[in-house]
Protein backbone atom coordinates (compact mmCIF):
# COMPACT_ATOMS: atom_id res chain seq x y z
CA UNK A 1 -21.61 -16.25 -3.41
CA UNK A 2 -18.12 -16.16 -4.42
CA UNK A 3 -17.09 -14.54 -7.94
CA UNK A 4 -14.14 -15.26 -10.26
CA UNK A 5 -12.81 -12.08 -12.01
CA UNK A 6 -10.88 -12.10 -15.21
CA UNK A 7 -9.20 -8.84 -16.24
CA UNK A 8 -8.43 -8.02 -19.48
CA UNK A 9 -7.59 -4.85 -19.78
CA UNK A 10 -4.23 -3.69 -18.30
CA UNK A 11 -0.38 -4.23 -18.13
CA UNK A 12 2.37 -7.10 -16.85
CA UNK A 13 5.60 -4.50 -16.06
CA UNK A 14 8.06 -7.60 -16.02
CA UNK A 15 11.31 -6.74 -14.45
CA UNK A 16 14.36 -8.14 -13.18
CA UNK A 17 15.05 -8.49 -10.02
CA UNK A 18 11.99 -10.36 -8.11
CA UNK A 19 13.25 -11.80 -4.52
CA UNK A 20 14.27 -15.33 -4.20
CA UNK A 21 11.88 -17.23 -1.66
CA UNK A 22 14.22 -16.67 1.40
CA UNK A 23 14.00 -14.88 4.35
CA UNK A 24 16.98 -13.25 6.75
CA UNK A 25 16.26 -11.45 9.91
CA UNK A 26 17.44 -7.85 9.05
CA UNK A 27 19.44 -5.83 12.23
CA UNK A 28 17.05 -4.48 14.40
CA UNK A 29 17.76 -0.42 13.64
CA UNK A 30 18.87 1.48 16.53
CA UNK A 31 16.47 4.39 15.73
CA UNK A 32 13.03 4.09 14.10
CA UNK A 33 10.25 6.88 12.87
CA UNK A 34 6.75 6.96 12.87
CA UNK A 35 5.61 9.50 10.04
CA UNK A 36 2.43 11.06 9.96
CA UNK A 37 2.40 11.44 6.12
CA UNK A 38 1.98 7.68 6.21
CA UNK A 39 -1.53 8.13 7.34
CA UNK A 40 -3.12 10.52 4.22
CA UNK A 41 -6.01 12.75 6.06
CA UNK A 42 -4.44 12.66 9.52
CA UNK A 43 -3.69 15.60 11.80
CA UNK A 44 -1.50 14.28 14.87
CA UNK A 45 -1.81 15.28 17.93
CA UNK A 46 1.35 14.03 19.98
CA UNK A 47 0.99 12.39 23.15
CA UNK A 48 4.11 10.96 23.78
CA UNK A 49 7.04 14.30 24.20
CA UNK A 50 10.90 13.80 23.64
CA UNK A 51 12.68 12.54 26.64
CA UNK A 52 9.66 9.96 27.10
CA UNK A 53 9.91 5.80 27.54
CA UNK A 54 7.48 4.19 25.81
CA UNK A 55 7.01 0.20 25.03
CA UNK A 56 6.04 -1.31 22.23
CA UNK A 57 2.61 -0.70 21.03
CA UNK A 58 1.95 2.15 23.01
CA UNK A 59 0.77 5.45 21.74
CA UNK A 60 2.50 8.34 20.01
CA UNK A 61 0.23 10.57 18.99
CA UNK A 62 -3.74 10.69 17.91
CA UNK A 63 -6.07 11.71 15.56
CA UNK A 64 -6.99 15.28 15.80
CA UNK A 65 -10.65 15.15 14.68
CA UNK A 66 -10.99 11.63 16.82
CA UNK A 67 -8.61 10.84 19.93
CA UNK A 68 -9.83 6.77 19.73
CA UNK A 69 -7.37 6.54 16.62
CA UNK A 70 -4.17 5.94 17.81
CA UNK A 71 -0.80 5.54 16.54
CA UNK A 72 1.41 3.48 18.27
CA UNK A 73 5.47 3.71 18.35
CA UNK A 74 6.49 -0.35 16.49
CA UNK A 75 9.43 -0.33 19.60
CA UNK A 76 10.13 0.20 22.69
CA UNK A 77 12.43 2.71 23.73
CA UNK A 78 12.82 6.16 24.07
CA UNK A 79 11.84 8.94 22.01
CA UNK A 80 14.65 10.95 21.26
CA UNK A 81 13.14 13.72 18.29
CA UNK A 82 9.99 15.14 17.47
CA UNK A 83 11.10 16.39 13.44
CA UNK A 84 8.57 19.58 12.93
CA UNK A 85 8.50 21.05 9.30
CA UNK A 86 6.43 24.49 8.31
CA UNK A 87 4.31 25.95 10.98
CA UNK A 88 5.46 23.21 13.66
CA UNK A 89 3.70 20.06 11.35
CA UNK A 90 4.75 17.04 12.38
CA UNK A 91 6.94 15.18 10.05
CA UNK A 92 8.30 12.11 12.10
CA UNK A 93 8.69 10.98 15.66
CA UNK A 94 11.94 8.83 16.31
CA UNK A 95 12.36 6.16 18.59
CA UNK A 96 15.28 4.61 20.14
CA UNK A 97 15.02 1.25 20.36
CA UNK A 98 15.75 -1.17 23.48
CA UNK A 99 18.22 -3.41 22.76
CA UNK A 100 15.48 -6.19 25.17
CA UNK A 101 12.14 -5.14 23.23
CA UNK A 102 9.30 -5.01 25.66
CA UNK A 103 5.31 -4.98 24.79
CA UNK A 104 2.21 -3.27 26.30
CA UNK A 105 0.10 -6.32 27.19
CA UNK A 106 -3.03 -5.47 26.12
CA UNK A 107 -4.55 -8.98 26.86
CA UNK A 108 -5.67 -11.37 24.43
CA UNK A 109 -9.63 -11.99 23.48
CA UNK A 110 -11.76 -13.75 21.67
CA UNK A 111 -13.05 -12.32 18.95
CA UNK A 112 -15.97 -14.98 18.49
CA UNK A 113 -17.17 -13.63 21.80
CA UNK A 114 -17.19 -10.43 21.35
CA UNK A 115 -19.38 -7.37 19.74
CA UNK A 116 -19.13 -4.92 16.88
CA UNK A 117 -18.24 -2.13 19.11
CA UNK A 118 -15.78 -4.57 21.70
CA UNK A 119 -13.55 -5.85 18.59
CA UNK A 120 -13.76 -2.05 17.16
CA UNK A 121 -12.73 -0.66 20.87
CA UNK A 122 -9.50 -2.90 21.40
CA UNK A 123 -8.58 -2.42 17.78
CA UNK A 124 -8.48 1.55 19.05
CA UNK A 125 -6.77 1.07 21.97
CA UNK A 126 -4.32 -1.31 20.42
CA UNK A 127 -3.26 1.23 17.72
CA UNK A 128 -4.76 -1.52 14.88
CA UNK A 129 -7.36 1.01 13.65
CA UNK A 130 -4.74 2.63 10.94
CA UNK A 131 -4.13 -0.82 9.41
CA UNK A 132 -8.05 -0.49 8.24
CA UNK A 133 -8.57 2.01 5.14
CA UNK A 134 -11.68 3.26 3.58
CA UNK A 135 -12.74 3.97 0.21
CA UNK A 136 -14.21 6.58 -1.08
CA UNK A 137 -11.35 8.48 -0.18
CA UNK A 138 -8.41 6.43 0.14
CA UNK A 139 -7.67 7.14 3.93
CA UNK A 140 -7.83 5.73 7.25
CA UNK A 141 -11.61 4.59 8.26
CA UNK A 142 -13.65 6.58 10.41
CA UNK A 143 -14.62 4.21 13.41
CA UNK A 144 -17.90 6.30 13.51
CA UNK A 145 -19.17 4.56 9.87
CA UNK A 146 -20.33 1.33 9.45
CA UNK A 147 -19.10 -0.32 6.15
CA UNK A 148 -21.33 -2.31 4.09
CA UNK A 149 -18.38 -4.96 3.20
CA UNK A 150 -14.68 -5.14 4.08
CA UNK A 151 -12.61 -6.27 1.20
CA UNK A 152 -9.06 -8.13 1.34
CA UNK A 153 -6.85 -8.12 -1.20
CA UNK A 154 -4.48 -11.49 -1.39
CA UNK A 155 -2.95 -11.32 -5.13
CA UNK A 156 -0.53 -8.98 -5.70
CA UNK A 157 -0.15 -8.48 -9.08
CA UNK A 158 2.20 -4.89 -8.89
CA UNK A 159 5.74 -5.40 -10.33
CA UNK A 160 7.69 -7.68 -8.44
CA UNK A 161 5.28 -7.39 -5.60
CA UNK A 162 6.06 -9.79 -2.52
CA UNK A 163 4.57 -13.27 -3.37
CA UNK A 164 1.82 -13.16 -0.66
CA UNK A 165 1.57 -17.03 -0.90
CA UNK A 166 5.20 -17.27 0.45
CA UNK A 167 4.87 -14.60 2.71
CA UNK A 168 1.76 -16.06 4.49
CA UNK A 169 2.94 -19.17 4.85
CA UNK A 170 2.18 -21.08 8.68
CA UNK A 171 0.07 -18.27 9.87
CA UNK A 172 -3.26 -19.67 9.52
CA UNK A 173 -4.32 -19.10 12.94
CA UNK A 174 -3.42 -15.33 13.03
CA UNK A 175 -5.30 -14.83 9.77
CA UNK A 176 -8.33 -16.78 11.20
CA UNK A 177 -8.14 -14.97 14.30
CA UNK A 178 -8.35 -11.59 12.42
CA UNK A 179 -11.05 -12.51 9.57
CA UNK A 180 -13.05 -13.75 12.72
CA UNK A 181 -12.86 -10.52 14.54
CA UNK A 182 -12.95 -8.08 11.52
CA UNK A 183 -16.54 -9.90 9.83
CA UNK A 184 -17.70 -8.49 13.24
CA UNK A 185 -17.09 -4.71 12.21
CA UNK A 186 -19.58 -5.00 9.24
CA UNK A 187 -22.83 -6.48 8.77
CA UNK A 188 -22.00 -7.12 5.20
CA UNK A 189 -19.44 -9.63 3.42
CA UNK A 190 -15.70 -9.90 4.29
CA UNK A 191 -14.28 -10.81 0.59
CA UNK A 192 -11.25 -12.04 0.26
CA UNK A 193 -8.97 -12.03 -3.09
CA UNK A 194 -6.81 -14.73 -4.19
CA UNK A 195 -4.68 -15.79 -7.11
CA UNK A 196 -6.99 -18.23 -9.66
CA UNK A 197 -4.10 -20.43 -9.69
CA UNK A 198 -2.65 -19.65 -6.12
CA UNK A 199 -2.61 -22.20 -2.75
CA UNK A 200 -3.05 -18.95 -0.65
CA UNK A 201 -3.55 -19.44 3.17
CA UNK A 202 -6.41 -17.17 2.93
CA UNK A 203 -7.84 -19.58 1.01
CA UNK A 204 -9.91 -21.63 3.29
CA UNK A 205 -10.62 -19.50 6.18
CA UNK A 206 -14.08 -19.31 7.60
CA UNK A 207 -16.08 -16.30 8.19
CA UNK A 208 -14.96 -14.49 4.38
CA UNK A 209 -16.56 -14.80 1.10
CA UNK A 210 -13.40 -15.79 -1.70
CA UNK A 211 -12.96 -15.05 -4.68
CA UNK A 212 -10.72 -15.91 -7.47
CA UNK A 213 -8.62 -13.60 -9.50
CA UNK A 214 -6.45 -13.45 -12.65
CA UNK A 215 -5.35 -11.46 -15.37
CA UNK A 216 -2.69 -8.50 -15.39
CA UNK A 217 -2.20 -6.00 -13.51
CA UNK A 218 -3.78 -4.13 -12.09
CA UNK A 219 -6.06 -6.90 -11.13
CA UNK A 220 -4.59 -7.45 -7.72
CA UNK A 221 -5.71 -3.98 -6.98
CA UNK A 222 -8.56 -3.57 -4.52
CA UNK A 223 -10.08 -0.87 -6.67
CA UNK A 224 -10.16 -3.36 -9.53
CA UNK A 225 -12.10 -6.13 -7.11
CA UNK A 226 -14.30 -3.67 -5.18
CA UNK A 227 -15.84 -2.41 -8.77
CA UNK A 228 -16.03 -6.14 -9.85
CA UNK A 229 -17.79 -7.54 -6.74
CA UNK A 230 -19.28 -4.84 -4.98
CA UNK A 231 -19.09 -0.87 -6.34
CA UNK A 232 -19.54 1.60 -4.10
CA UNK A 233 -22.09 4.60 -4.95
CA UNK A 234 -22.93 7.91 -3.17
CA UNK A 235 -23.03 7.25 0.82
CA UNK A 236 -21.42 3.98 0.70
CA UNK A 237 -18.24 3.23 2.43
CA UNK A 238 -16.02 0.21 2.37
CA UNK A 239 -13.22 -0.82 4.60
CA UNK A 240 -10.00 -2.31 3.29
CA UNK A 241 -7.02 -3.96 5.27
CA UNK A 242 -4.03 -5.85 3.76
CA UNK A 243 -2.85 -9.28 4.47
CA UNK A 244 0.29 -8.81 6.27
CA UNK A 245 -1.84 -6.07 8.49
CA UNK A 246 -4.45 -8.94 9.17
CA UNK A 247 -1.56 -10.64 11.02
CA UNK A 248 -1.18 -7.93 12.79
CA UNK A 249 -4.06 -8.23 14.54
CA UNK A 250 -4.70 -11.75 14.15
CA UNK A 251 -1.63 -11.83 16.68
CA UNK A 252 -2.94 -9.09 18.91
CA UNK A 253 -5.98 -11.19 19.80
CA UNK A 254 -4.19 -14.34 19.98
CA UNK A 255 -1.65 -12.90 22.09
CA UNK A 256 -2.37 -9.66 23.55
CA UNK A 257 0.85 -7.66 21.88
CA UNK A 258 0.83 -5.62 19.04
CA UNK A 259 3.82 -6.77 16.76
CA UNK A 260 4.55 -4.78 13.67
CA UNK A 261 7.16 -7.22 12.27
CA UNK A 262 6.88 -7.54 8.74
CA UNK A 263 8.10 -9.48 5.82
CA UNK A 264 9.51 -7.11 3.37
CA UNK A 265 10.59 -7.95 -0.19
CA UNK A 266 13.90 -6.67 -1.29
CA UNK A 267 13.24 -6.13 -5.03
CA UNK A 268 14.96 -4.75 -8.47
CA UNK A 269 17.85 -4.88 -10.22
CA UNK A 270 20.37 -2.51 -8.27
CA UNK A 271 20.28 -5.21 -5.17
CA UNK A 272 22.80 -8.10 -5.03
CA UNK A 273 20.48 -10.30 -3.92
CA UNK A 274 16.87 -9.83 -3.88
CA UNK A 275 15.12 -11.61 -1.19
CA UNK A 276 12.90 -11.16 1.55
CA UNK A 277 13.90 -9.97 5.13
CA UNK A 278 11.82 -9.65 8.37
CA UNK A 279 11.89 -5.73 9.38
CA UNK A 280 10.03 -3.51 11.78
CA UNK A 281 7.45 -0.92 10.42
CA UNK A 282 9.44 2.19 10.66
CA UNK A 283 12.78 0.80 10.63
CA UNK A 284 15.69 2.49 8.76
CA UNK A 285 15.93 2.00 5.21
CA UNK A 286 19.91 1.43 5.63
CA UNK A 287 19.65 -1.79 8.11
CA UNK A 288 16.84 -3.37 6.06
CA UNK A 289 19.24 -2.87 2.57
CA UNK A 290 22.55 -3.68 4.60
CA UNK A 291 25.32 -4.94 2.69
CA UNK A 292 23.00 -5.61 -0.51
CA UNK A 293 22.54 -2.19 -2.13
CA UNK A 294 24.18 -1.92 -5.06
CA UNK A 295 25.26 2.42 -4.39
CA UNK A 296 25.94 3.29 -7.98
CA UNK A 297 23.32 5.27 -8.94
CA UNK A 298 20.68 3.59 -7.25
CA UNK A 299 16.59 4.72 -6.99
CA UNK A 300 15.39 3.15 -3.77
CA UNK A 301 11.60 2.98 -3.50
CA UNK A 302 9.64 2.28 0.01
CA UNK A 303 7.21 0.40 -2.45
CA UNK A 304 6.21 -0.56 -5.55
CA UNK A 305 7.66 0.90 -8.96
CA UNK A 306 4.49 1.99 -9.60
CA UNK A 307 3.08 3.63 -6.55
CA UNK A 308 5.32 3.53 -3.89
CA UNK A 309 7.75 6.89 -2.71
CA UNK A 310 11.31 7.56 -3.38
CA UNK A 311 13.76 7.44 -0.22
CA UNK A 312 16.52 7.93 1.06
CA UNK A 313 19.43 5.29 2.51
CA UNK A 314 18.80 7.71 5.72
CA UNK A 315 15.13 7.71 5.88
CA UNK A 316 12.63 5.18 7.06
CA UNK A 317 10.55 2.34 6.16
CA UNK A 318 6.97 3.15 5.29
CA UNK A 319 4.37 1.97 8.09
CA UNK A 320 1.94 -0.03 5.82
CA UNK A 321 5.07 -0.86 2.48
CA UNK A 322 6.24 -4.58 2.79
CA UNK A 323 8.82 -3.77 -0.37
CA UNK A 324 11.56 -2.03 -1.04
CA UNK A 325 12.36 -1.63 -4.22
CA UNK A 326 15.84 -0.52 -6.19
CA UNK A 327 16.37 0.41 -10.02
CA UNK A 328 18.65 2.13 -11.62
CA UNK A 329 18.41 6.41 -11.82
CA UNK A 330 17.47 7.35 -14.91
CA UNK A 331 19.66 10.68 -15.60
CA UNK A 332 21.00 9.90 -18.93
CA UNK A 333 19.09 10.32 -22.40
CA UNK A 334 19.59 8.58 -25.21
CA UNK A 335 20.40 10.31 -28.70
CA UNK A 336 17.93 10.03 -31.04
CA UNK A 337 16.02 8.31 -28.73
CA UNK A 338 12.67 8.73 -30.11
CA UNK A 339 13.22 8.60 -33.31
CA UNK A 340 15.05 4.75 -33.61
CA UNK A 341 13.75 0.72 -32.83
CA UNK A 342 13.44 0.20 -29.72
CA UNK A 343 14.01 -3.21 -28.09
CA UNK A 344 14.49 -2.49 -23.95
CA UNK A 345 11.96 -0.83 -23.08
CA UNK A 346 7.71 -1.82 -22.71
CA UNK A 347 5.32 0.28 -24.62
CA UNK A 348 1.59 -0.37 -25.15
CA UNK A 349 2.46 0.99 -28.72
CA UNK A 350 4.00 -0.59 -31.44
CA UNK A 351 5.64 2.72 -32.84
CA UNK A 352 9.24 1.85 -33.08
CA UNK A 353 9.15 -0.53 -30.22
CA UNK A 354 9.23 -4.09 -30.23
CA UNK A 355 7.83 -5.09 -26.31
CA UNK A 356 5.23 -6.84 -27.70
CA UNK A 357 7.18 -9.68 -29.68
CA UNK A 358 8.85 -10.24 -26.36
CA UNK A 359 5.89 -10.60 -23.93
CA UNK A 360 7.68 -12.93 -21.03
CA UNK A 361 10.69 -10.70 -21.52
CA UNK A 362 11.92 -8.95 -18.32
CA UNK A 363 13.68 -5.97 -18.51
CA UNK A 364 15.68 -3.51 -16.29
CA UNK A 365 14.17 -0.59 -16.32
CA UNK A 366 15.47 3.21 -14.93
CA UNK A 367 13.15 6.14 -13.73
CA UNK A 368 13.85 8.43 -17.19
CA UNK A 369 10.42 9.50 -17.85
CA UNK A 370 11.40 9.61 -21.55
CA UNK A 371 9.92 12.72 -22.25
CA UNK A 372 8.93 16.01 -20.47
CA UNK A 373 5.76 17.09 -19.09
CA UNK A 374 3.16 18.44 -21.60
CA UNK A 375 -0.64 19.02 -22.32
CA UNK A 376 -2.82 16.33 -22.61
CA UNK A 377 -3.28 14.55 -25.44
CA UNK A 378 -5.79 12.28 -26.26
CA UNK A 379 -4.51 8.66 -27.27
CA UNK A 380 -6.72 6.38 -25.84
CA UNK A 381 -3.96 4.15 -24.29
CA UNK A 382 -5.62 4.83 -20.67
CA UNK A 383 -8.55 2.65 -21.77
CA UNK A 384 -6.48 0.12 -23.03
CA UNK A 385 -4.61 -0.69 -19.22
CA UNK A 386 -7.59 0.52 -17.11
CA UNK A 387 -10.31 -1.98 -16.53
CA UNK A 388 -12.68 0.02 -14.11
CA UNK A 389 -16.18 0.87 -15.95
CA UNK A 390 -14.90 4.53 -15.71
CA UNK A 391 -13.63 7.35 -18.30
CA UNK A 392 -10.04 7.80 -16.82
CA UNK A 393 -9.20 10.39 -19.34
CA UNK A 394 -12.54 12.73 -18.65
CA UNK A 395 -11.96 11.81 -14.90
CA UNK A 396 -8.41 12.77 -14.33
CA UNK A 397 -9.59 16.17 -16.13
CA UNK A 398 -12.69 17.08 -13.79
CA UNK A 399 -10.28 16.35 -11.32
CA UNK A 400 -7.83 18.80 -12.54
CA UNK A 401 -10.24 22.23 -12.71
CA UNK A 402 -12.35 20.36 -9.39
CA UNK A 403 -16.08 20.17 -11.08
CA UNK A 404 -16.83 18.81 -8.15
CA UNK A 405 -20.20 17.71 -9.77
CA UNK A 406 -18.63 16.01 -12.75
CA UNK A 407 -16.29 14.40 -10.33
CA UNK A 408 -18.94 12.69 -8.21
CA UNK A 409 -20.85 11.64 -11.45
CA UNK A 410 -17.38 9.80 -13.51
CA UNK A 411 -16.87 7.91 -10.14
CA UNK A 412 -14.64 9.80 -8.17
CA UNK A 413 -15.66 7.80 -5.08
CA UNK A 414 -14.89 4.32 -6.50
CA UNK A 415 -11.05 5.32 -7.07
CA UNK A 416 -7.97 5.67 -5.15
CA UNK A 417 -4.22 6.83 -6.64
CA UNK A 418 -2.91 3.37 -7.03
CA UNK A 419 -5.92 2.87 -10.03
CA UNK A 420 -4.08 5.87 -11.97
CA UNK A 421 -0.70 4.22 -11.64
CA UNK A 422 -0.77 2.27 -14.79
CA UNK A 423 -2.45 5.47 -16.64
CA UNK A 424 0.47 7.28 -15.30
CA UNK A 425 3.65 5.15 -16.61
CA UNK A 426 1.54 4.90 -20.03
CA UNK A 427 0.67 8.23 -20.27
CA UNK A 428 2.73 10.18 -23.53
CA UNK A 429 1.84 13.77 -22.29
CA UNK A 430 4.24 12.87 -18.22
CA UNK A 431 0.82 13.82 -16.32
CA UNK A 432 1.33 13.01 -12.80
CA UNK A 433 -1.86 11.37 -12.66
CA UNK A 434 -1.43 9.73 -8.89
CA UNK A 435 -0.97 13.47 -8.06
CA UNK A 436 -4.49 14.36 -9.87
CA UNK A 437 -6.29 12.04 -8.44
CA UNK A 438 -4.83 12.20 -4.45
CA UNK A 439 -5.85 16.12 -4.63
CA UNK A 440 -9.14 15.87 -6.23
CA UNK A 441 -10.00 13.17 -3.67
CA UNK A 442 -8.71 15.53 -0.28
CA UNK A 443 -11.05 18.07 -2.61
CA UNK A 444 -14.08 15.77 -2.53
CA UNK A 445 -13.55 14.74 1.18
CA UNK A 446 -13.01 18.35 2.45
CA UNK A 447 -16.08 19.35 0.31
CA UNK A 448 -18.53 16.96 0.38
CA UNK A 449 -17.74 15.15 3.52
C-alpha cells in the first residue's frame, strides 16, 4: 500500500543558478578514469594492466573480498595509467578512449523470465552490481544478502538538483525493464519515490509500490523515505539504486550493452549557462564544463552543494554524480561580519539575519564557512532541519568517541552521510558532520559486520 510523506522539518537552500531544461551532447573526453574511492568499502583488485585494450563495459578491476563485483571501464580504449597513491592503493585507472566506441555484447534477456540469482548473475557480469547500494552502511550491496525491500528515490529535492522529471523523459521502457528485473532481487517491495506534485515517468510502472513525496529538503533523501516507509533495525538490509542507474540497466537487458551515458546538470552561479549535457561516467571535468566555466575564482563540485566533492578542471567526473556544480570560492571575510544585519545569506536563526522574510529568495552563495571550527555547542538547530525519529546531536557524538553500543542503539544503521548534510551547513560550532558519520559507519561495519 502506497504512502504519502510530508516533511516538515528541514531546509529549501535556494540558489541561483538551476539549469535551463536543455540538453547538448558534451565532447566525448579523450581520456577517462575509473576511481576506486567512488565505491566507499571497496578494495580493487585490477584485472585489466596498462598497455591493455578493453571495450566498453568490460572489466577493470574487482572486489577484493568478492571477485563477482566488477567494475567496468564506461569506454573503450586503451588503458594508458594505473595512478597508485601510499603503499601502491589504487587511486584511478585511465582510459583512452576510441574515437569508434565499441561494446561487450553481453546479450539481452528478459528479466520476466528469469530468477533471483539469473538477474543477480548478469547484473555481476555486466559490471551493474555497483549501481545497487545498501544501507546500513552506505556502500555497495553484498550480492550474498537478500534485502527485505529495494527503495528508489525519484524527487530530488538537494539544491539545484537535476529535475529528474526532465531528465527521465521517453525512457519508459528502460525504467520498466529495470524495475521488472530488480523486484526479482528481493522478496519484499520495490518503492519508488516521486514528487506529490510531479508527472514522473516512474510514475506508473508496474512491478513497484509508489509513493508520494513533498516538503523540503531533505525529503528527497532515501534516508528520509526508508525511515518513513520502511526502517531498518538490527540485521536488516536494504538495497538502494538511483534513477538514472535504473537506465542503466534497464538498457542492458533491453539491449545487451552496458551504456554509462548520463545526463548531467550543469548547476550554480559561476557557469554561463546552466543546463544539462549528456556525459560519460568518468569523463573529464574540463570537456563536460567546456567553454561555460566562468574561471574567476570558481568552486567546482562533482555533486551537490551539500554532499558532493570538490574537483578539479583536471580531474574526473564522479561514477554515480549526474551534477556538477560551480559557486563562487569563498576566501574573503567580511568586517564585522557577525556583528551587523544580514540580508544575503540563509540562516535558520533570526539573529541579525533576515532569510526568513525572503523565503522564495535565491541567493548566490560562496563556500566561506563563516566561522572556524570549534566545540560543540548545543543549539538545537539540528532538530529543527532533521526529520529522522533520531537524536542527531547525541548521535554524531557516540559517533565521535565510537560507543559502539550507543551507536547501534541512536540508529546508527538507519543513516548514511548525506542525512548529516543539512546538520552540517547549519551547524554554528563548523563540525564536519558528513566526516563523523562516514567514519563511525566504516567503524560499525568493520566491527560489527
Amino acid at each position: 500500500m502506497s504512502k504519502d510523506i510530508r516533511i516538515k522539518k528541514g531546509l529549501d537552500i535556494k540558489l541561483i543558478g538551476a539549469a535551463e531544461k536543455s540538453t547538448i551532447n558534451s565532447s566525448q573526453s579523450s581520456i577517462y578514469a575509473v576511481k576506486p574511492e567512488d565505491f566507499h568499502g571497496i578494495i580493487p583488485k585490477l584485472i585489466a594492466k596498462e598497455g591493455a585494450l578493453v571495450e566498453a563495459g568490460e572489466a577493470l578491476f574487482h572486489s577484493k573480498s568478492d571477485a563477482r563485483i566488477l567494475f567496468p571501464s564506461p569506454v573503450s580504449g586503451t588503458v594508458v595509467e594505473v595512478v597508485r597513491g601510499a603503499r601502491r592503493k589504487v587511486l584511478s585507472v585511465k582510459i583512452t578512449a576510441d574515437a569508434i566506441q565499441q561494446y561487450k555484447d553481453f546479450g539481452t534477456k528478459e528479466a520476466d523470465a528469469m530468477s533471483g540469482e539469473e538477474v543477480k548473475d548478469f547484473l555481476c557480469t555486466a559490471g551493474c552490481w555497483p549501481f545497487i547500494k545498501q544501507r546500513p552502511y552506505d556502500v555497495v550491496a553484498n550480492p550474498n544478502q537478500v534485502p527485505k525491500s529495494i527503495f528508489i528515490s525519484a524527487y530530488a529535492s538537494a539544491p539545484l538538483a537535476a529535475d529528474l522529471e526532465y531528465v527521465l523523459a521517453g525512457r519508459e521502457a528502460e525504467l520498466q525493464a529495470a524495475i521488472t528485473a530488480v523486484s526479482k532481487l528481493t522478496k519484499g517491495t520495490v518503492h519508488v519515490s516521486v514528487g506529490a506534485e510531479a508527472n514522473s515517468p516512474l510514475a506508473n510502472l508496474v512491478g513497484a509500490e509508489i509513493h508520494k513525496v513533498s516538503g523540503p529538503h531533505p525529503s528527497g533523501n532515501v534516508g528520509t523515505q526508508i525511515a518513513h516507509i520502511d526502517p531498518i533495525n538490527k540485521g536488516e538490509v536494504v538495497w538502494i539504486i538511483t534513477p538514472q542507474d535504473l537506465l542503466v540497466i534497464g538498457e542492458l537487458f533491453l539491449t545487451g550493452k552496458l551504456n554509462l551515458k548520463r545526463t548531467v546538470a550543469l548547476t550554480g552561479s559561476q557557469f554561463s549557462s546552466p543546463q544539462y549535457v549528456t556525459a560519460i561516467a568518468g569523463a573529464a571535468i574540463a570537456d563536460v564544463t567546456a567553454n561555460n566555466l566562468k574561471d574567476d575564482n570558481t568552486r567546482i563540485i562533482s555533486g551537490n552543494v551539500l554532499s558532493g566533492k570538490e574537483v578539479k578542471v583536471a580531474e574526473f567526473l564522479g561514477y554515480y554524480d549526474n551534477q556538477i556544480t560551480a559557486i563562487p570560492e569563498g576566501d574573503d571575510y567580511e568586517f564585522f561580519g557577525w556583528n551587523k544585519p544580514i540580508f544575503n545569506k540563509i540562516s535558520t536563526s533570526r539573529a541579525l539575519t533576515f532569510s526568513w522574510l525572503s523565503p522564495n529568495k535565491k541567493y548566490d552563495l560562496n563556500t566561506n564557512t563563516n566561522g572556524e571550527h570549534r566545540a560543540f555547542v548545543v543549539t538545537g538547530s539540528y532538530e529543527e532541519v532533521f526529520p529522522l525519529d533520531i537524536y542527531p546531536m547525541q548521535l554524531l557524538k557516540a559517533f565521535m568517541y565510537k560507543d559502539l553500543d550507543e551507536m547501534e542503539a541512536l540508529g546508527g544503521y538507519e543513516v548514511a552521510p548525506e542525512d548529516f548534510a543539512l546538520t552540517e551547513f547549519v551547524c554554528v560550532s563548523k563540525q564536519p558532520h558528513q566526516k563523523i558519520i562516514r567514519e563511525g559507519l566504516d567503524l560499525m561495519r568493520e566491527e560489527l559486520g
